[in-house]
N, C-alpha and C. Protein backbone atom coordinates (compact mmCIF):
# COMPACT_ATOMS: atom_id res chain seq x y z
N UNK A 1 69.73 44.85 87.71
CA UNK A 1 70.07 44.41 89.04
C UNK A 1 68.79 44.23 89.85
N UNK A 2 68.61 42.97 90.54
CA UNK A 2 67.54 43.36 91.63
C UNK A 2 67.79 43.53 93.31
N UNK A 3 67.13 44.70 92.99
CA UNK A 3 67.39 44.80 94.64
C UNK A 3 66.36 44.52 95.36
N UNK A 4 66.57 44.63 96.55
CA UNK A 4 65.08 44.08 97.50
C UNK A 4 65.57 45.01 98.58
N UNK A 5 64.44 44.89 99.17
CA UNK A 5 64.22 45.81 100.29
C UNK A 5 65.05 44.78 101.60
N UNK A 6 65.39 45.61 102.41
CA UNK A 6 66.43 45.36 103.59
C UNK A 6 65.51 44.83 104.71
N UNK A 7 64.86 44.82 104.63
CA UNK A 7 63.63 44.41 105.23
C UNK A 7 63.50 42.87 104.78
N UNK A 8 63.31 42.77 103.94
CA UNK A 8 63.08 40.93 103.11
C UNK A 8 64.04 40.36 103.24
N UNK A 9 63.62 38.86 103.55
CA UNK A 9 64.53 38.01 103.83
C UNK A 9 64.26 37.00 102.78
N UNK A 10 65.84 36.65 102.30
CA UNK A 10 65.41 35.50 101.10
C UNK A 10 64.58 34.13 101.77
N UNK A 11 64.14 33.63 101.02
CA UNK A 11 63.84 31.82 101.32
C UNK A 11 64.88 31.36 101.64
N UNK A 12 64.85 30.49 103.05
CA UNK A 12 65.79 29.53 103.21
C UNK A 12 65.75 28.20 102.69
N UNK A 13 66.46 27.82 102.40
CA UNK A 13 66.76 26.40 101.44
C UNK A 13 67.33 25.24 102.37
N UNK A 14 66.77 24.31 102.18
CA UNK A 14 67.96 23.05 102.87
C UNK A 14 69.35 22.60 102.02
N UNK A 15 70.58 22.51 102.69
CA UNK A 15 71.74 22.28 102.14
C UNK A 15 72.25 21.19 102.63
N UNK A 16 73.06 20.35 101.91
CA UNK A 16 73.72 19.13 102.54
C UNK A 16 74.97 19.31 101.65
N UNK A 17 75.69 19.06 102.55
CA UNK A 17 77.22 19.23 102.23
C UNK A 17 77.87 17.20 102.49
N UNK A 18 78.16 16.76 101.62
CA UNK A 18 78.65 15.96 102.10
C UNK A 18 80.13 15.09 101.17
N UNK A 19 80.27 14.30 101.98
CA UNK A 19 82.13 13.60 101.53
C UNK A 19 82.03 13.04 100.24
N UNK A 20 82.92 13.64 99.36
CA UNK A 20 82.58 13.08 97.74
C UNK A 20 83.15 11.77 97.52
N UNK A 21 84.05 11.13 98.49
CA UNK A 21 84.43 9.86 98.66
C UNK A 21 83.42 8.83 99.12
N UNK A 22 82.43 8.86 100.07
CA UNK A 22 81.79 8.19 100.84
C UNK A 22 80.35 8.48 100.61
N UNK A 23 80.30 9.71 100.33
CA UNK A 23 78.81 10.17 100.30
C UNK A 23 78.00 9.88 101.29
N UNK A 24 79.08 10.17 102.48
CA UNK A 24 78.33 10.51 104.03
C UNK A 24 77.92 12.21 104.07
N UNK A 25 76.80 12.59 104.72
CA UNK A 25 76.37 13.93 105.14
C UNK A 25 77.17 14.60 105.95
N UNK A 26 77.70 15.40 105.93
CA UNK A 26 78.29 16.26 106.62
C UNK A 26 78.20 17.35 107.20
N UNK A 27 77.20 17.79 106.46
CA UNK A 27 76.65 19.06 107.27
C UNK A 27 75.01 19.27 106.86
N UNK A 28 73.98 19.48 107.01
CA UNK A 28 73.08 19.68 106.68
C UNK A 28 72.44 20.49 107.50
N UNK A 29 71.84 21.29 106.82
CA UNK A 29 71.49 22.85 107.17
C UNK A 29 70.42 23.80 106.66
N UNK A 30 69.39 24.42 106.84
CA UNK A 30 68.48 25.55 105.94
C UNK A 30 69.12 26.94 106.00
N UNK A 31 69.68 27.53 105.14
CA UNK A 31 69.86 28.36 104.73
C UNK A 31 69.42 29.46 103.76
N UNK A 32 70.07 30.87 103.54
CA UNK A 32 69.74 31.63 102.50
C UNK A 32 70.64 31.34 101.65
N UNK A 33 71.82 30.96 101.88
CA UNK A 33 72.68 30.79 100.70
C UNK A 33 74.01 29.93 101.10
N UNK A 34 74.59 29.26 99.90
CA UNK A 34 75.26 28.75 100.43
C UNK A 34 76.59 28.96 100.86
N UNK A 35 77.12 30.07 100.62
CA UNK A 35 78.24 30.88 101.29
C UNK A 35 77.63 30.84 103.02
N UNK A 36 76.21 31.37 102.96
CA UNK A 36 76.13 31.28 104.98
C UNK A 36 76.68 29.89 105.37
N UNK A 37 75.96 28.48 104.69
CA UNK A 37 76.41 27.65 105.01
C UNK A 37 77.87 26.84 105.30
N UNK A 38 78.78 27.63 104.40
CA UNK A 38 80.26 27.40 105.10
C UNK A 38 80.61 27.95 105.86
N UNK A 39 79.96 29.25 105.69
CA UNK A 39 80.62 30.36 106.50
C UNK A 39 80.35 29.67 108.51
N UNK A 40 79.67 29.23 108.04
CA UNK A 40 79.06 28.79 109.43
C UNK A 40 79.42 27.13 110.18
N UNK A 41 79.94 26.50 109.15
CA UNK A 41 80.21 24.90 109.28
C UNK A 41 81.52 24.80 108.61
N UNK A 42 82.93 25.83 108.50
CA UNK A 42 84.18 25.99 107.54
C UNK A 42 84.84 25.20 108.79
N UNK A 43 85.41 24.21 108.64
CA UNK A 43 86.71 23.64 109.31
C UNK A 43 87.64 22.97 108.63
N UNK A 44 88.39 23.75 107.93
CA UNK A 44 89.54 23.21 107.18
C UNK A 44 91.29 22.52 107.50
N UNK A 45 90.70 22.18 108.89
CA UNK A 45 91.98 21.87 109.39
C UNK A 45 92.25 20.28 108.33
N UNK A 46 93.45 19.92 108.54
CA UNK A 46 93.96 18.92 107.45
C UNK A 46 93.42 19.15 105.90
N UNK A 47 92.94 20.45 105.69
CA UNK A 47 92.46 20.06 104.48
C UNK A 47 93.30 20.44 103.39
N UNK A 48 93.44 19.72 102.23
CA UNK A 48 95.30 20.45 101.30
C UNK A 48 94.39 21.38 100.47
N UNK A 49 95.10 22.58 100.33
CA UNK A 49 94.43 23.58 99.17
C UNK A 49 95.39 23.91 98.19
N UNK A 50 96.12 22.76 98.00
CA UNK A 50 97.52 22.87 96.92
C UNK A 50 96.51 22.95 95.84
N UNK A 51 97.05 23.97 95.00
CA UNK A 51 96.09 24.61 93.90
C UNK A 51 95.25 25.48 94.06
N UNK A 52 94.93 25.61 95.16
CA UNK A 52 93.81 26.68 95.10
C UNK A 52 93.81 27.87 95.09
N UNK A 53 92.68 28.28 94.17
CA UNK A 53 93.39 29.88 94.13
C UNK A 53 92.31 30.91 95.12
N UNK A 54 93.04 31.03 96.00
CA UNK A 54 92.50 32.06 97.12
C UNK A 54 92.98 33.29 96.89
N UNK A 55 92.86 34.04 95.57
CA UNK A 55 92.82 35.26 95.33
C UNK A 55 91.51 35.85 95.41
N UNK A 56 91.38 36.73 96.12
CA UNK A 56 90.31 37.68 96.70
C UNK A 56 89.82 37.18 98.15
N UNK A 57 90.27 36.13 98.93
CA UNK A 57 89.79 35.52 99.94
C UNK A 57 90.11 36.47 101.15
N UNK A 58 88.84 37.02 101.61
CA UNK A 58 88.97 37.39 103.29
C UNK A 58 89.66 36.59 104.64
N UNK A 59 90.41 36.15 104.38
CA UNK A 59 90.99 35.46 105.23
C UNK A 59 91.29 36.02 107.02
N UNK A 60 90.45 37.24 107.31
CA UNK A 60 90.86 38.10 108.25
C UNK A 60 90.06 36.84 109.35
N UNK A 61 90.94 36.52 110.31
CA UNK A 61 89.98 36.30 111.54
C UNK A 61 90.37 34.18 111.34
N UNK A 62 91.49 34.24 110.48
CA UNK A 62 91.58 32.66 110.05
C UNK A 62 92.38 32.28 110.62
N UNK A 63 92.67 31.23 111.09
CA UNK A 63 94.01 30.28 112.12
C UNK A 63 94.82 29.61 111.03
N UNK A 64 95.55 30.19 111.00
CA UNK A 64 96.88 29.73 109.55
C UNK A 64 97.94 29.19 110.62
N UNK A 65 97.76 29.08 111.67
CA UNK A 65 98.53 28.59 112.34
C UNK A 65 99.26 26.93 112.16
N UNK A 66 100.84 26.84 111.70
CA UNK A 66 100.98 25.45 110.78
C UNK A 66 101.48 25.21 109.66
N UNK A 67 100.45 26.11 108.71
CA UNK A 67 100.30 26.32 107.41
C UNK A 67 101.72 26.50 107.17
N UNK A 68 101.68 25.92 105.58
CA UNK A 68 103.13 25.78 104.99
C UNK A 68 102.90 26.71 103.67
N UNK A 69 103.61 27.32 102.72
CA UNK A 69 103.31 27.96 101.63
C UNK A 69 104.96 27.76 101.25
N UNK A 70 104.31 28.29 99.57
CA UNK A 70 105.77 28.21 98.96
C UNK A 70 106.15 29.83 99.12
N UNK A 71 107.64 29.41 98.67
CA UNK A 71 107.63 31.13 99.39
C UNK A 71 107.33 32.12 97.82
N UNK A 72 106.79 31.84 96.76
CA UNK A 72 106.58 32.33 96.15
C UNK A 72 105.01 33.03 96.16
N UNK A 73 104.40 32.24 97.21
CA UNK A 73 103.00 32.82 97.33
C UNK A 73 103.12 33.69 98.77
N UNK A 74 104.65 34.06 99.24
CA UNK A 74 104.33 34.63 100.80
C UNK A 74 103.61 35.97 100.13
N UNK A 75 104.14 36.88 99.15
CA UNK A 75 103.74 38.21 99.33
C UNK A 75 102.19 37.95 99.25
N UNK A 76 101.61 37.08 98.30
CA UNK A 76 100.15 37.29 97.96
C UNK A 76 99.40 36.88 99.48
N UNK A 77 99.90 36.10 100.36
CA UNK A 77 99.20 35.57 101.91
C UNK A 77 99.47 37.04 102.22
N UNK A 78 100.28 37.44 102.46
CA UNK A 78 100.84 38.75 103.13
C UNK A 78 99.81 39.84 102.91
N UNK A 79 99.54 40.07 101.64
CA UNK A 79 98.44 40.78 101.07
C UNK A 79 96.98 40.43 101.17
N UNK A 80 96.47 39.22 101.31
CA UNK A 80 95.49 38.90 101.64
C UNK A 80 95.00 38.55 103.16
N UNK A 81 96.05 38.63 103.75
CA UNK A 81 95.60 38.62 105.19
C UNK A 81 95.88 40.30 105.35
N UNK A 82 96.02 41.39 104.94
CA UNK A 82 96.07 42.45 105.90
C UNK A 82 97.04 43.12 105.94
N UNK A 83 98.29 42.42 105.96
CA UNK A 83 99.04 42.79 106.86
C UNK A 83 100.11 43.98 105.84
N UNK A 84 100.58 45.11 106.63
CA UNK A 84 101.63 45.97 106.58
C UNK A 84 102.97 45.56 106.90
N UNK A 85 103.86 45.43 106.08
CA UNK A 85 105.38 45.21 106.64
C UNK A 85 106.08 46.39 106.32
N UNK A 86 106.51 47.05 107.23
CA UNK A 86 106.80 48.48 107.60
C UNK A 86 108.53 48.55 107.39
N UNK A 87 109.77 49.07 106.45
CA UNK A 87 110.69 48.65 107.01
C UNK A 87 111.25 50.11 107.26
N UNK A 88 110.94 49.91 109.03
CA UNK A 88 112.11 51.38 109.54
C UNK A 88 112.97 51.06 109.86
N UNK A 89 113.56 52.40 109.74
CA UNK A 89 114.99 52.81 110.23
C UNK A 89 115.78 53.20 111.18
């Protein structure tokens, strides 16, 4: 494993994110990695993620507001956003 001291900062890199249809730029950016770079430029509104497998995804802090699912994937959203469903009595 390498570790580095907390102190060091990786090299930032230039990133370009762009439309695989058009091969217009879309985002371009220097970064340490490219997870910062979505993390920082993520706007997935209209975007379809039919298929995708967002198992392990932090989704805390996300606007699902809209969003359609089958109801066979509610428990796994349910579980990946957080949430407790409590049933009292």
């Amino acid at each position: 494993m390498n570790s580095k001291n907390k102190n060091q900062t990786m090299a930032k890199t230039k990133f370009q994110i762009k439309n695989r249809y058009t091969g217009e730029i879309i985002v371009e950016m220097e970064a340490e990695t490219l997870k910062e770079v979505v993390e920082k430029n993520a706007d997935l509104r209209e975007a379809n993620l039919r298929g995708a497998d967002l198992q392990g995804a932090d989704l805390r802090g996300a606007d699902l507001w809209g969003i359609k699912i089958k109801i066979t994937q509610k428990e796994d959203l349910i579980k990946n956003l957080g949430i407790v469903v409590e049933n009292k009595k």
